[in-house]
N, C-alpha and C. Protein backbone atom coordinates (compact mmCIF):
# COMPACT_ATOMS: atom_id res chain seq x y z
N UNK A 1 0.83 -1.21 0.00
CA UNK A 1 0.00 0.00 0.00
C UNK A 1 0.87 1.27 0.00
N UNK A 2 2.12 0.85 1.02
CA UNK A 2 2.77 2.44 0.25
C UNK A 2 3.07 2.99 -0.92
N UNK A 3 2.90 2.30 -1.89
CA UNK A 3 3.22 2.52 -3.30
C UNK A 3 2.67 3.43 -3.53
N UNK A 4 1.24 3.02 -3.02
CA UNK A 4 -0.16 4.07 -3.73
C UNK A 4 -0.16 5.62 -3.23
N UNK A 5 0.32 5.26 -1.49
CA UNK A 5 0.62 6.49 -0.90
C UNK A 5 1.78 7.77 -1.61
N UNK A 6 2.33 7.00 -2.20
CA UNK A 6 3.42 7.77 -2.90
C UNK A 6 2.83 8.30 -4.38
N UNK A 7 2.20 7.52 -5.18
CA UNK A 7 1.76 7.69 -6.29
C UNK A 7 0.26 8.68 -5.91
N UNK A 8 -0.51 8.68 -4.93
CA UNK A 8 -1.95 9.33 -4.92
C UNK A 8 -1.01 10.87 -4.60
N UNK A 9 -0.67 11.49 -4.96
CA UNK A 9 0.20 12.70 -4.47
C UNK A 9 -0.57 13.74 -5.29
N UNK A 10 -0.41 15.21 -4.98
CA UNK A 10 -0.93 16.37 -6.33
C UNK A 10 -0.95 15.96 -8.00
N UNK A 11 0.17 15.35 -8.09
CA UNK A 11 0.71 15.60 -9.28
C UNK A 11 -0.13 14.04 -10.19
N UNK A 12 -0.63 13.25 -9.12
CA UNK A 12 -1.65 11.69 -9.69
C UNK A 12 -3.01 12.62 -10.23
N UNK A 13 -3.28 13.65 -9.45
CA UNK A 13 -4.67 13.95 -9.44
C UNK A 13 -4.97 15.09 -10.94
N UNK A 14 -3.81 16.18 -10.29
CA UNK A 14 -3.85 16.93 -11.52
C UNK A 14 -3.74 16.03 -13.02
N UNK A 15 -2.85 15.20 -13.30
CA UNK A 15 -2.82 14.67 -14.35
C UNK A 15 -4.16 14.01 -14.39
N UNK A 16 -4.72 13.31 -13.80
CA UNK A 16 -6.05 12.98 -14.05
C UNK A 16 -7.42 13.62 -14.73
N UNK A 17 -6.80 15.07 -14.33
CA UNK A 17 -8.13 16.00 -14.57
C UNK A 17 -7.47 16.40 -16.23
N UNK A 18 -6.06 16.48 -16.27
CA UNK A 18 -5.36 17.18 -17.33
C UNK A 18 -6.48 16.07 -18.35
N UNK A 19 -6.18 14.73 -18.19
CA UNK A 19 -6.32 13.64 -18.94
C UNK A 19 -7.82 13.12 -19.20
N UNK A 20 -8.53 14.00 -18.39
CA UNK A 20 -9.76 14.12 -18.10
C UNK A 20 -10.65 12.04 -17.85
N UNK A 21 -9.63 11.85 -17.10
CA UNK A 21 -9.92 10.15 -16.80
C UNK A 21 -10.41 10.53 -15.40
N UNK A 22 -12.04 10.74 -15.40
CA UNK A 22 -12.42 11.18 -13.68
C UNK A 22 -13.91 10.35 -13.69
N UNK A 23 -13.42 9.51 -13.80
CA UNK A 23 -14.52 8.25 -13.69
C UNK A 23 -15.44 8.21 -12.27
N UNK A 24 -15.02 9.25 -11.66
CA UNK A 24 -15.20 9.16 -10.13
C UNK A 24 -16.88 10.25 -10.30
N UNK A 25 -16.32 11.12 -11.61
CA UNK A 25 -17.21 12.09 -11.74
C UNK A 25 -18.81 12.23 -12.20
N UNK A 26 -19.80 11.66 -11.66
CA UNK A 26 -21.02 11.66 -12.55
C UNK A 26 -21.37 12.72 -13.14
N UNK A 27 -21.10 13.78 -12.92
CA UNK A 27 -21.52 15.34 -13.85
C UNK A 27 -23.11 15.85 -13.21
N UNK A 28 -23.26 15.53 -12.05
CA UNK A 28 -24.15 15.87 -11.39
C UNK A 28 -24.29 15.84 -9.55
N UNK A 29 -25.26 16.03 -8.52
CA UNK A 29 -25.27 15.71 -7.62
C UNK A 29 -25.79 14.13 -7.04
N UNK A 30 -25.33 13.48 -6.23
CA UNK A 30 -25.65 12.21 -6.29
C UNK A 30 -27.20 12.21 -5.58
N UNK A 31 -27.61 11.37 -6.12
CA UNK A 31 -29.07 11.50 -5.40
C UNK A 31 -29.39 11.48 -4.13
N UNK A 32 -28.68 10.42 -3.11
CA UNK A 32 -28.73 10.30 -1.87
C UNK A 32 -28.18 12.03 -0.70
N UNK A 33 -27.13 12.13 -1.75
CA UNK A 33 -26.78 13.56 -1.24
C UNK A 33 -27.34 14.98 -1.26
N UNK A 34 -28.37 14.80 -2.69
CA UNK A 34 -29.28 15.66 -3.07
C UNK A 34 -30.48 15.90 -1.90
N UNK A 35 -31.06 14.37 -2.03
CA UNK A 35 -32.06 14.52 -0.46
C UNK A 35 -31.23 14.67 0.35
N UNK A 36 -30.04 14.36 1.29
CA UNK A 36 -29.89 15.07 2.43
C UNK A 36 -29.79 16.23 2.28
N UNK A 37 -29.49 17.06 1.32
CA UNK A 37 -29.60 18.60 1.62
C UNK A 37 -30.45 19.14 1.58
N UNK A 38 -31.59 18.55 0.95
CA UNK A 38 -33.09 19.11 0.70
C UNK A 38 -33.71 19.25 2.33
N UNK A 39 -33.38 18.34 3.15
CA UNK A 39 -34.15 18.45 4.36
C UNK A 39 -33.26 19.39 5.46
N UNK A 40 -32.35 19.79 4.82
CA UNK A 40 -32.00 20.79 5.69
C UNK A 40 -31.94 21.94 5.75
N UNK A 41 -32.51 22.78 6.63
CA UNK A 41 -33.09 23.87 7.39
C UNK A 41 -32.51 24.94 7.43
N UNK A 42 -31.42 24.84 8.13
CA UNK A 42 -30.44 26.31 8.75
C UNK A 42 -29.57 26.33 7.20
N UNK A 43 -29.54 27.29 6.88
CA UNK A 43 -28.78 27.60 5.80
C UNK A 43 -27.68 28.53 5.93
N UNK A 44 -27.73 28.59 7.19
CA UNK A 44 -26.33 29.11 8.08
C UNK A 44 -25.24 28.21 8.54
N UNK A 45 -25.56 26.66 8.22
CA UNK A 45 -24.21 25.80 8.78
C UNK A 45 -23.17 25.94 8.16
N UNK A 46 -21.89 25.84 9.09
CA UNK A 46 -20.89 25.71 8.05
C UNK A 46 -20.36 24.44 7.98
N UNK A 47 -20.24 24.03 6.15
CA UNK A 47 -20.53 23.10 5.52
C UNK A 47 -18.69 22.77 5.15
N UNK A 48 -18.14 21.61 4.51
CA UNK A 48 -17.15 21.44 4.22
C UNK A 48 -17.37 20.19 3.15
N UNK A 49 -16.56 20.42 2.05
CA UNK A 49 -16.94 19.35 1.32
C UNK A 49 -15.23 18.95 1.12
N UNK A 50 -14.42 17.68 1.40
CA UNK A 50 -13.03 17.54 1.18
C UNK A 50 -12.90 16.73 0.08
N UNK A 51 -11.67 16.94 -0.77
CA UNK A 51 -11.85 16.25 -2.14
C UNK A 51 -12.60 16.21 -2.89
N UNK A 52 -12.89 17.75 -3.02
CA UNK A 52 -13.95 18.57 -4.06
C UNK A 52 -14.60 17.81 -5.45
N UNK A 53 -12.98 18.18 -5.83
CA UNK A 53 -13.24 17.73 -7.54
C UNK A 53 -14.68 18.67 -7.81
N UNK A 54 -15.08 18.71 -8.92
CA UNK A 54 -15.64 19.66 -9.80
C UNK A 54 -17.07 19.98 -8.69
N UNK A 55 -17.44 19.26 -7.70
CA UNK A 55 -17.83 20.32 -6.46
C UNK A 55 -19.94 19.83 -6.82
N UNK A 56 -19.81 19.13 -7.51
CA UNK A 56 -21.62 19.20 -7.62
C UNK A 56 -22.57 19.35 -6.26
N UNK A 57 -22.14 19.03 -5.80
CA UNK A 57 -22.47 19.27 -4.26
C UNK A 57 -23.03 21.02 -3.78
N UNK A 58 -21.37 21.12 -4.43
CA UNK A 58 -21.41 22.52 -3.25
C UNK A 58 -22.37 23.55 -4.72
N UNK A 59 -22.20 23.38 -5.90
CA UNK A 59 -23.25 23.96 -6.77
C UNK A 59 -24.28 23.76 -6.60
N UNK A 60 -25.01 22.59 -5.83
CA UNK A 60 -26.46 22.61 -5.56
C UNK A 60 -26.65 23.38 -4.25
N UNK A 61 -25.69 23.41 -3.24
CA UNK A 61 -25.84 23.76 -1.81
C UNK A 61 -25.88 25.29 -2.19
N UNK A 62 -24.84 26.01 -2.77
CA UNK A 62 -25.06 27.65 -3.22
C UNK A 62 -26.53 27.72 -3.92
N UNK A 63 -27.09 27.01 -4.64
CA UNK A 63 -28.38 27.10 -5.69
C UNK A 63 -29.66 27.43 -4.45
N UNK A 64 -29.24 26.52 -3.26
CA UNK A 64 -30.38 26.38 -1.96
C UNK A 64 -30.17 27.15 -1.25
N UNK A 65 -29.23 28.06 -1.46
CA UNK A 65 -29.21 29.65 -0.34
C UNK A 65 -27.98 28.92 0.80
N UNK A 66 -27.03 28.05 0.60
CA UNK A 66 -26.01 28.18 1.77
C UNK A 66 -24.88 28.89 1.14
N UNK A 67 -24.11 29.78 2.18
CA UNK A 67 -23.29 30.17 1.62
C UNK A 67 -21.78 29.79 2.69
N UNK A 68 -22.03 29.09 3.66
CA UNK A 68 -20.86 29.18 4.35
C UNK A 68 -20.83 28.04 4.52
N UNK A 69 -19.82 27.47 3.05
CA UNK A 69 -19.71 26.56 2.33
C UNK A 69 -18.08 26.63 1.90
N UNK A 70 -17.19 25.26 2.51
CA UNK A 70 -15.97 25.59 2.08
C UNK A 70 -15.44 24.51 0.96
N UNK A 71 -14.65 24.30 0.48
CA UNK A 71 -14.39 23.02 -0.21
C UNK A 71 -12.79 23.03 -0.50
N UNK A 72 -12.16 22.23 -0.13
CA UNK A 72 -10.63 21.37 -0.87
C UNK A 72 -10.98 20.28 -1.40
N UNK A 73 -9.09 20.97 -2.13
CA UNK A 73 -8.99 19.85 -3.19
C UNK A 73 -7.02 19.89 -3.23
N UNK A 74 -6.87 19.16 -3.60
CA UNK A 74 -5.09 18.80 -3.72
C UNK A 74 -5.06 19.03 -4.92
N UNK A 75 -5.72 19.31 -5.82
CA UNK A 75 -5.78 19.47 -7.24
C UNK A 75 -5.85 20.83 -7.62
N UNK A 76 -4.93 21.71 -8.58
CA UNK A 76 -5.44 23.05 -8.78
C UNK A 76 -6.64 23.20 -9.56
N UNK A 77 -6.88 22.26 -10.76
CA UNK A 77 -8.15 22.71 -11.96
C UNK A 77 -9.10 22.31 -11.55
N UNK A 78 -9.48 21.89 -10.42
CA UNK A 78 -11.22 21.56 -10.48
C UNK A 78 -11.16 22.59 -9.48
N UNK A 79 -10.49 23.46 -8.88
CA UNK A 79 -10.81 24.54 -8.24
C UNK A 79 -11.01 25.34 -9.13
N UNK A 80 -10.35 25.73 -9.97
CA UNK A 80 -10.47 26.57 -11.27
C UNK A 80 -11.67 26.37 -12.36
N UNK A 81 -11.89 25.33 -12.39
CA UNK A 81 -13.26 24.88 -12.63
C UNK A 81 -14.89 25.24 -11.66
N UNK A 82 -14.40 25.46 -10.64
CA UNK A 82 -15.24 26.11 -9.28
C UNK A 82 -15.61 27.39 -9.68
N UNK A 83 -14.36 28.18 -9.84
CA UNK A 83 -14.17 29.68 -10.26
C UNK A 83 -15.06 30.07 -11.64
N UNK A 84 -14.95 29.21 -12.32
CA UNK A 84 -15.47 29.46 -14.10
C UNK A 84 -17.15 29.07 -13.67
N UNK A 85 -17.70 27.76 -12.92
CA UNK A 85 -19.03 27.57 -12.74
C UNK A 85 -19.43 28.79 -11.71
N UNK A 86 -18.71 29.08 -10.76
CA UNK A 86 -20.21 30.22 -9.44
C UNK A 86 -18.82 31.15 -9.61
N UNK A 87 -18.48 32.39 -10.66
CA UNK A 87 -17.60 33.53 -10.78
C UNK A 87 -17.62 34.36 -9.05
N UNK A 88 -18.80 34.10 -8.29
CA UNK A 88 -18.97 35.06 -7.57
C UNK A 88 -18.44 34.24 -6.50
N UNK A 89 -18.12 33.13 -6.28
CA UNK A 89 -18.00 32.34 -4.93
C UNK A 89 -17.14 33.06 -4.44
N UNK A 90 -16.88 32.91 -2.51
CA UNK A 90 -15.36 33.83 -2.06
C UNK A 90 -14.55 32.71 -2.15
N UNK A 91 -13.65 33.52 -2.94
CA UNK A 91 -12.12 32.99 -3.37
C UNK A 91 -11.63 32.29 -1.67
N UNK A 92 -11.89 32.94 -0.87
CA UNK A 92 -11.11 32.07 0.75
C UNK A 92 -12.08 31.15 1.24
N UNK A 93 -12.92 30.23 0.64
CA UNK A 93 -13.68 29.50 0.90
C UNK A 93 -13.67 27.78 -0.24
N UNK A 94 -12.73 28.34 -1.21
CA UNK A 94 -11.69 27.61 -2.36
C UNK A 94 -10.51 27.39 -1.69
N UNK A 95 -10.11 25.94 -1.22
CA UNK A 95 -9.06 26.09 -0.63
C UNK A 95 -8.11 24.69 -1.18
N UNK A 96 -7.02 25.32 -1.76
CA UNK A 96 -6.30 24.38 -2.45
C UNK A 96 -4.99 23.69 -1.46
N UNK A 97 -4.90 22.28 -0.91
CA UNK A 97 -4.01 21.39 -0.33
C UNK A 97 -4.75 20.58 0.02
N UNK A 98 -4.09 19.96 1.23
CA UNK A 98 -3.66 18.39 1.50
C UNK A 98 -4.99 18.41 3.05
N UNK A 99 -6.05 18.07 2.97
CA UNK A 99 -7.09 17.76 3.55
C UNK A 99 -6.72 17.55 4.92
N UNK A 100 -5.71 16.44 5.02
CA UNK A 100 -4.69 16.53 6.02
C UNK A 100 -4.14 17.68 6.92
N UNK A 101 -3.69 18.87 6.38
CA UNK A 101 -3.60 20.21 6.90
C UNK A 101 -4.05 20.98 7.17
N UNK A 102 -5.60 20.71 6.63
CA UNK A 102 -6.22 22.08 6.94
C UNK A 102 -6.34 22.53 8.39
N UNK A 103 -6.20 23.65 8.73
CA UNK A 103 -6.09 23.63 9.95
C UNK A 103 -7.96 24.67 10.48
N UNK A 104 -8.40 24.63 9.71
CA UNK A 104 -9.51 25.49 10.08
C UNK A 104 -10.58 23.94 10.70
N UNK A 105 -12.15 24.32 11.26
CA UNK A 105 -12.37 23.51 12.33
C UNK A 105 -13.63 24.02 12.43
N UNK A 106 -14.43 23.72 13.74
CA UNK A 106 -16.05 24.24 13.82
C UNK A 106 -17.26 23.48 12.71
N UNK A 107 -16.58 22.67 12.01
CA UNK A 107 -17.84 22.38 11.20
C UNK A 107 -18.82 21.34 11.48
N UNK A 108 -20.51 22.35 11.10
CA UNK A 108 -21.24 21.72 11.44
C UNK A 108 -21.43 20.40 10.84
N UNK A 109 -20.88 20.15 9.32
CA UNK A 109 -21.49 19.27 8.55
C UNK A 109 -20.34 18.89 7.58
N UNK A 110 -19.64 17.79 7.17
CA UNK A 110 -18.86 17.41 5.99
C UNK A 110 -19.14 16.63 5.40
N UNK A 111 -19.46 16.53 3.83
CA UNK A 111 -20.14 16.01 3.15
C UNK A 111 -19.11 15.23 2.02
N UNK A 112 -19.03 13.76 2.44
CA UNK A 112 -18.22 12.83 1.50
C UNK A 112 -19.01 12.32 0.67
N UNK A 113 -18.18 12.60 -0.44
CA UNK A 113 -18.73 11.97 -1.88
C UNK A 113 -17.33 11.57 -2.41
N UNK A 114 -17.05 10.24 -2.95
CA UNK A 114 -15.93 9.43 -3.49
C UNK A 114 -14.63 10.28 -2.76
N UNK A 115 -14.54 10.66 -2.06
CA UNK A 115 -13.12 11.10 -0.92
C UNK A 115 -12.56 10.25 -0.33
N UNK A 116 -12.80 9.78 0.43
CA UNK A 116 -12.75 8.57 1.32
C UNK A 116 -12.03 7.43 0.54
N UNK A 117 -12.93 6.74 -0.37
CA UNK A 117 -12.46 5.92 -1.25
C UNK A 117 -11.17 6.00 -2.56
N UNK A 118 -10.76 7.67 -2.29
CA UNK A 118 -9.51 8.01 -3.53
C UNK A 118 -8.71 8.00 -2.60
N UNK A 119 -8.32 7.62 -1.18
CA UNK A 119 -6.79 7.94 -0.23
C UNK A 119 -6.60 6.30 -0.25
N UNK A 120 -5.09 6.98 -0.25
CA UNK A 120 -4.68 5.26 0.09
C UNK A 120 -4.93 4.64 1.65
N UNK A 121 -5.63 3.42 1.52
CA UNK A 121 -6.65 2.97 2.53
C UNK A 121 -5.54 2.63 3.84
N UNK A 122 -4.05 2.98 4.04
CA UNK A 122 -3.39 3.26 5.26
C UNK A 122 -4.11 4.43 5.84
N UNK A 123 -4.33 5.79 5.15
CA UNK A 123 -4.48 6.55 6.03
C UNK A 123 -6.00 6.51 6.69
N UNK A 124 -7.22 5.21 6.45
CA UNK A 124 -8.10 5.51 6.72
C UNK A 124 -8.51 5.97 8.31
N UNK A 125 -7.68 5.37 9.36
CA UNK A 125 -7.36 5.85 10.76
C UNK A 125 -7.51 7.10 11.29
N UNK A 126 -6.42 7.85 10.17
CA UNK A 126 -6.43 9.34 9.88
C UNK A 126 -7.28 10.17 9.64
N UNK A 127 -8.11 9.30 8.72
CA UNK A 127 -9.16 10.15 8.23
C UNK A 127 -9.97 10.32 9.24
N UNK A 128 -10.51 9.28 9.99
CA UNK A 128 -11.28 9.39 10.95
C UNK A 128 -10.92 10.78 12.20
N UNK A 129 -9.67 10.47 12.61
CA UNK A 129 -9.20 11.83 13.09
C UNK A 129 -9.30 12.98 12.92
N UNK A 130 -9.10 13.10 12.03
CA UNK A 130 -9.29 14.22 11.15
C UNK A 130 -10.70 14.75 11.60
N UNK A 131 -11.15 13.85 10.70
CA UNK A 131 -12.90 14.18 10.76
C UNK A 131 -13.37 14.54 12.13
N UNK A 132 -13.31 14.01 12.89
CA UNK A 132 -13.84 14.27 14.33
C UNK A 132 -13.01 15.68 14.85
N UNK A 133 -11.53 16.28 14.53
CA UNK A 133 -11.00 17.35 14.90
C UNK A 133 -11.75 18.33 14.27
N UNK A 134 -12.27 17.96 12.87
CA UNK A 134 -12.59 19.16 12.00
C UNK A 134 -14.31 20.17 12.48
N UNK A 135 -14.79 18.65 13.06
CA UNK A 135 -16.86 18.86 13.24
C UNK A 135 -16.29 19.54 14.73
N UNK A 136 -17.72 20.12 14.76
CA UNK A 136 -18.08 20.65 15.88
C UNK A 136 -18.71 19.62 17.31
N UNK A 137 -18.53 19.24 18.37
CA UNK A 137 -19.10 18.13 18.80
C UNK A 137 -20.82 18.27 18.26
N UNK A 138 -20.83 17.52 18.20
CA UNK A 138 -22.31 16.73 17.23
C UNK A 138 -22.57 16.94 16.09
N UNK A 139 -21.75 17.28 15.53
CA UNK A 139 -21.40 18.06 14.04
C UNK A 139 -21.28 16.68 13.28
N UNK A 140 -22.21 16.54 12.10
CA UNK A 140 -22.24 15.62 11.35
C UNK A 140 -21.38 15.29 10.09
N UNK A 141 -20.36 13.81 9.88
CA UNK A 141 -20.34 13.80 8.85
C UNK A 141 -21.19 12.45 8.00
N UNK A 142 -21.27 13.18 6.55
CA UNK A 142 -22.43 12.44 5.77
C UNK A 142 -22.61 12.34 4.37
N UNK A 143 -22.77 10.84 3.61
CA UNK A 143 -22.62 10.98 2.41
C UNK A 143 -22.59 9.35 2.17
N UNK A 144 -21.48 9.52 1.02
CA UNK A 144 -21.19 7.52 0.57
C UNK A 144 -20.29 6.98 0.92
N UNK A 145 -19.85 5.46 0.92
CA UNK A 145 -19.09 4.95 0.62
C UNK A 145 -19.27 3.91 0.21
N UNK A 146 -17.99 3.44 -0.68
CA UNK A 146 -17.97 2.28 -1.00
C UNK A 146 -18.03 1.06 -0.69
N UNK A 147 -19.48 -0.08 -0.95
CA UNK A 147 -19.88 -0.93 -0.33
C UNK A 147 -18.77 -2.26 -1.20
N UNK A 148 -17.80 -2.42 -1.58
CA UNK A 148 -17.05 -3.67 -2.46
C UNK A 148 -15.89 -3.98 -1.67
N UNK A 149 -14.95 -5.05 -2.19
CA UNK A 149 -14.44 -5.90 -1.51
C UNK A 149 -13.12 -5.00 -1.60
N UNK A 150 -12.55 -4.37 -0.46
CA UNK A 150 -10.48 -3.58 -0.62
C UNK A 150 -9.75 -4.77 -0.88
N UNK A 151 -8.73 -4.06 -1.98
CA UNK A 151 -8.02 -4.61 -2.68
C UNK A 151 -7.01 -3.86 -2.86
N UNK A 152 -5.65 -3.85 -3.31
CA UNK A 152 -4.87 -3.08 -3.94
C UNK A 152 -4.85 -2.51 -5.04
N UNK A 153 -6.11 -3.12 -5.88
CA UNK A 153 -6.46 -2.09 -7.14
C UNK A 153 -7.32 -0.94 -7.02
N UNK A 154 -6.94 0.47 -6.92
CA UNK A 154 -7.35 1.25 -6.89
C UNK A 154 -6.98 2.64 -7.16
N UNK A 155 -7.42 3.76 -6.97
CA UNK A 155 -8.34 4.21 -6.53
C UNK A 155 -9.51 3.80 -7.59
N UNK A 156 -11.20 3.82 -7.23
CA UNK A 156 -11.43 3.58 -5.93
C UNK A 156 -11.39 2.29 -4.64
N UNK A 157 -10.97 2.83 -3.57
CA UNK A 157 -10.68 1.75 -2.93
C UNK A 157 -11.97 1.47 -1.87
N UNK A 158 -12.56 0.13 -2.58
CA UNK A 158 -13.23 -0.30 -1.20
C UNK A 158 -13.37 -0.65 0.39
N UNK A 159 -14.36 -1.23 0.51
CA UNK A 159 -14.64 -1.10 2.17
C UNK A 159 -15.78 -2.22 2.37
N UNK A 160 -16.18 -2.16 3.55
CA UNK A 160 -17.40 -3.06 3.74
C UNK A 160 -18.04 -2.49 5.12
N UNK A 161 -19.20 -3.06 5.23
CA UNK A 161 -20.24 -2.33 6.40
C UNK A 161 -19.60 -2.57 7.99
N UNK A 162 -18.73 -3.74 7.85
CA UNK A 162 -18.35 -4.32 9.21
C UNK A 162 -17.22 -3.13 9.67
N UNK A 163 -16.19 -3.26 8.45
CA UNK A 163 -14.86 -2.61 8.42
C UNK A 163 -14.83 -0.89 9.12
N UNK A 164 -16.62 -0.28 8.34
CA UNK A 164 -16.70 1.31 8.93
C UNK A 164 -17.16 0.98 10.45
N UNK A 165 -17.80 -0.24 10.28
CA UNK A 165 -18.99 0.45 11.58
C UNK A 165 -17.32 0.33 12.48
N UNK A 166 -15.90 -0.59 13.06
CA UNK A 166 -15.42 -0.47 13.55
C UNK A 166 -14.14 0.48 13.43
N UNK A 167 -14.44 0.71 12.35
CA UNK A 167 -13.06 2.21 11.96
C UNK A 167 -13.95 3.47 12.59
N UNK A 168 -15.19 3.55 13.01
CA UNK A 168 -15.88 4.92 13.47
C UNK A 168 -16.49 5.24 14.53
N UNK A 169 -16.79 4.16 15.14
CA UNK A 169 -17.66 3.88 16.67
C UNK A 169 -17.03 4.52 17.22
N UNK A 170 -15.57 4.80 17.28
CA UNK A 170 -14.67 5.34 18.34
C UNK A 170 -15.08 6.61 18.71
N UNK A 171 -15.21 7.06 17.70
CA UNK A 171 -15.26 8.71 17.73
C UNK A 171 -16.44 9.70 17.39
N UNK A 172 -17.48 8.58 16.99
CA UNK A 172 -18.85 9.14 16.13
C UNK A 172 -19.86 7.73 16.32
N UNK A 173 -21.02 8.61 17.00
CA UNK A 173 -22.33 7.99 16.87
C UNK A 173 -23.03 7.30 15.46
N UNK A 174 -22.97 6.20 15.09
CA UNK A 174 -23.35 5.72 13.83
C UNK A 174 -24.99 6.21 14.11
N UNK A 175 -25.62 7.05 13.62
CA UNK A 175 -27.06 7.15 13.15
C UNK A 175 -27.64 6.65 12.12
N UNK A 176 -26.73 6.06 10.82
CA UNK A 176 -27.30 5.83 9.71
C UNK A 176 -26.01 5.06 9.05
N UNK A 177 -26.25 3.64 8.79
CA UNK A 177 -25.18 3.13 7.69
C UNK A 177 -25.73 2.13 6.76
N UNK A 178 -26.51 2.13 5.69
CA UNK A 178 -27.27 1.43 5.16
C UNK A 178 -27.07 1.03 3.81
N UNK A 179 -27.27 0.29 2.86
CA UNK A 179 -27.25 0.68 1.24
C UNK A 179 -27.95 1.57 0.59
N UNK A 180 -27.86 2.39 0.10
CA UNK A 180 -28.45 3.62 -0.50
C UNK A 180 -29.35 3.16 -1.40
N UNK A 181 -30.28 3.28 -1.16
CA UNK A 181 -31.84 2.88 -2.39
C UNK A 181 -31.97 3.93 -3.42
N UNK A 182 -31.01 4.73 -3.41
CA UNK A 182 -31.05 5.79 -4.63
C UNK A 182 -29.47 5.58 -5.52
N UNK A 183 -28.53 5.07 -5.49
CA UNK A 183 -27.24 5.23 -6.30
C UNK A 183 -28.01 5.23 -7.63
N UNK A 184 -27.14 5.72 -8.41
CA UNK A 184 -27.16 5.60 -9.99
C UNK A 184 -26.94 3.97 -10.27
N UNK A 185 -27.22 3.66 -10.97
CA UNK A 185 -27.45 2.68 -12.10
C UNK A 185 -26.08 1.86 -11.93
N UNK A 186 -25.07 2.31 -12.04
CA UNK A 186 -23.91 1.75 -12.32
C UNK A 186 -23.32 1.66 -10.57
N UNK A 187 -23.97 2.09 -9.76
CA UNK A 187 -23.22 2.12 -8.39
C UNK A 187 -24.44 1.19 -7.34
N UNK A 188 -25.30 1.06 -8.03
CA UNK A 188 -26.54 0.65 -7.27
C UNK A 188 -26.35 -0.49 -6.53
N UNK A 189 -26.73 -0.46 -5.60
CA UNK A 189 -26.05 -2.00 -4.20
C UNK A 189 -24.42 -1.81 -3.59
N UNK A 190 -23.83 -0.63 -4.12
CA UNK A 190 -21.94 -0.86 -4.25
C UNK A 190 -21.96 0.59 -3.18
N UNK A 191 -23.16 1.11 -2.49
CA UNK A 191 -23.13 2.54 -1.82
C UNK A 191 -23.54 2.17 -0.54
N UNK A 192 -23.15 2.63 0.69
CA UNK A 192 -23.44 2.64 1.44
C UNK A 192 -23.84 4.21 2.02
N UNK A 193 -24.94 4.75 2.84
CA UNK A 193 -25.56 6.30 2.94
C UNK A 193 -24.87 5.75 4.28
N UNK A 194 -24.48 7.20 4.89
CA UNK A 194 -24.53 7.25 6.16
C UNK A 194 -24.49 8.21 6.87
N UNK A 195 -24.67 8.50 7.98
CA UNK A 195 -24.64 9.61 9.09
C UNK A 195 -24.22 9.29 9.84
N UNK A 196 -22.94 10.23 10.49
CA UNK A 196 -21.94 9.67 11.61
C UNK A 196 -21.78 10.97 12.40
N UNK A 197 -22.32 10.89 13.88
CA UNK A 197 -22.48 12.22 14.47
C UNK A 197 -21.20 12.26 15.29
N UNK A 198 -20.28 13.44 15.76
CA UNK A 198 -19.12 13.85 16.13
C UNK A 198 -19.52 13.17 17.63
N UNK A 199 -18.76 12.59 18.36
CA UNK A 199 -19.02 12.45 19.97
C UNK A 199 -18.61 13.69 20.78
C-alpha cells in the first residue's frame, strides 16, 4: 500500500483532470446527497466538502441559499473549474491542499462523496481523526461509501459495512449506515448512505 501512498500525491490527481480520466465524476449531484440537503433547514451551517473535484455538491448547496460553504482539493483545476461555474463564490472559501492540513475547524457538517475511497486505505485511521477534529461536537459527517471488496487495485478503494462500523464507533455515533436505495445505475447496491455524528 505504500506505493499508492506515494503515487496518490498532487501531481496523480492533476494529471487525471489534465487527462480528463475522472470516472469518479457523474456530472451531477448524487441523489442520496441531493435529499440530504433538501431536508436541511439552517442555511447558516458551516458546511465542508473535502476532495472537491468539480464540487456538484457545493453547486447545488449555493443554488439552496447556503453560503458558508468551504471546499478542498489537492488538485489546482477543479478549483479553477469552481471559479469558471459560481464567478462570484469567495475565493477564501476555495481552498487548495492536503485535507490533512487544513487547519480550520467548527464544522457543522462534511459532506463525502468518493473522498474517502480516492486515499490510500493506510491513512483511513487518519481520516477518521481528522474528521472528528474538523466537526463541531455533534457536528455531522455524511454521504457515501464504498460498499465492495479492498483490494490493492485502486483508486477507488473499497470497504465493507463491518470494516466502517469499527473504523468509526470510536469517535462518532453511527445514526445511519445502510445501502443507499437511490445510487445511480452503475453504483446501485456498491453505496453505502450514512450519518456519523461527532461524539
Amino acid at each position: 500500500m505504500d506505493t499508492w501512498m506515494m503515487k496518490l500525491n498532487k501531481e496523480f490527481w492533476e494529471q487525471k483532470y489534465e487527462n480528463g480520466e475522472m470516472g469518479w465524476d457523474i456530472g451531477y449531484i448524487s441523489s442520496p446527497l441531493k435529499e440530504y440537503i433538501d431536508q436541511l433547514i439552517d442555511k447558516s451551517l458551516k458546511i465542508l466538502i473535502p476532495g472537491a473535484g468539480n464540487a456538484h455538491e457545493l453547486l447545488y448547496l449555493v443554488e439552496k441559499g447556503f453560503s458558508n460553504v468551504f471546499v478542498i482539493d489537492i488538485a489546482r483545476q477543479p478549483l479553477e473549474n469552481i471559479k469558471k461555474r459560481i464567478p462570484n463564490f469567495p475565493e477564501h472559501q476555495l481552498l487548495e491542499g492536503n485535507f490533512f492540513d487544513l487547519a480550520l475547524n467548527n464544522f457543522d457538517l462534511i459532506l463525502e462523496q468518493t473522498f474517502f475511497c480516492a486515499l490510500d486505505p493506510s491513512l483511513r485511521k487518519d481520516y477518521v481523526t481528522k474528521m472528528k477534529q474538523l466537526l463541531k461536537p455533534y457536528g455531522k459527517l455524511t454521504g457515501l461509501l464504498f460498499n465492495f471488496p479492498l483490494t490493492d487495485s485502486g483508486p477507488p478503494f473499497g470497504g465493507s459495512l463491518g470494516e466502517y462500523m469499527s473504523l468509526f464507533k470510536e469517535h462518532f455515533k453511527i445514526k445511519t449506515l445502510e445501502t443507499a436505495y437511490n445510487s445511480i445505475k452503475p453504483r446501485a447496491d456498491k453505496e453505502l448512505f450514512f450519518i456519523f455524528e461527532s461524539k
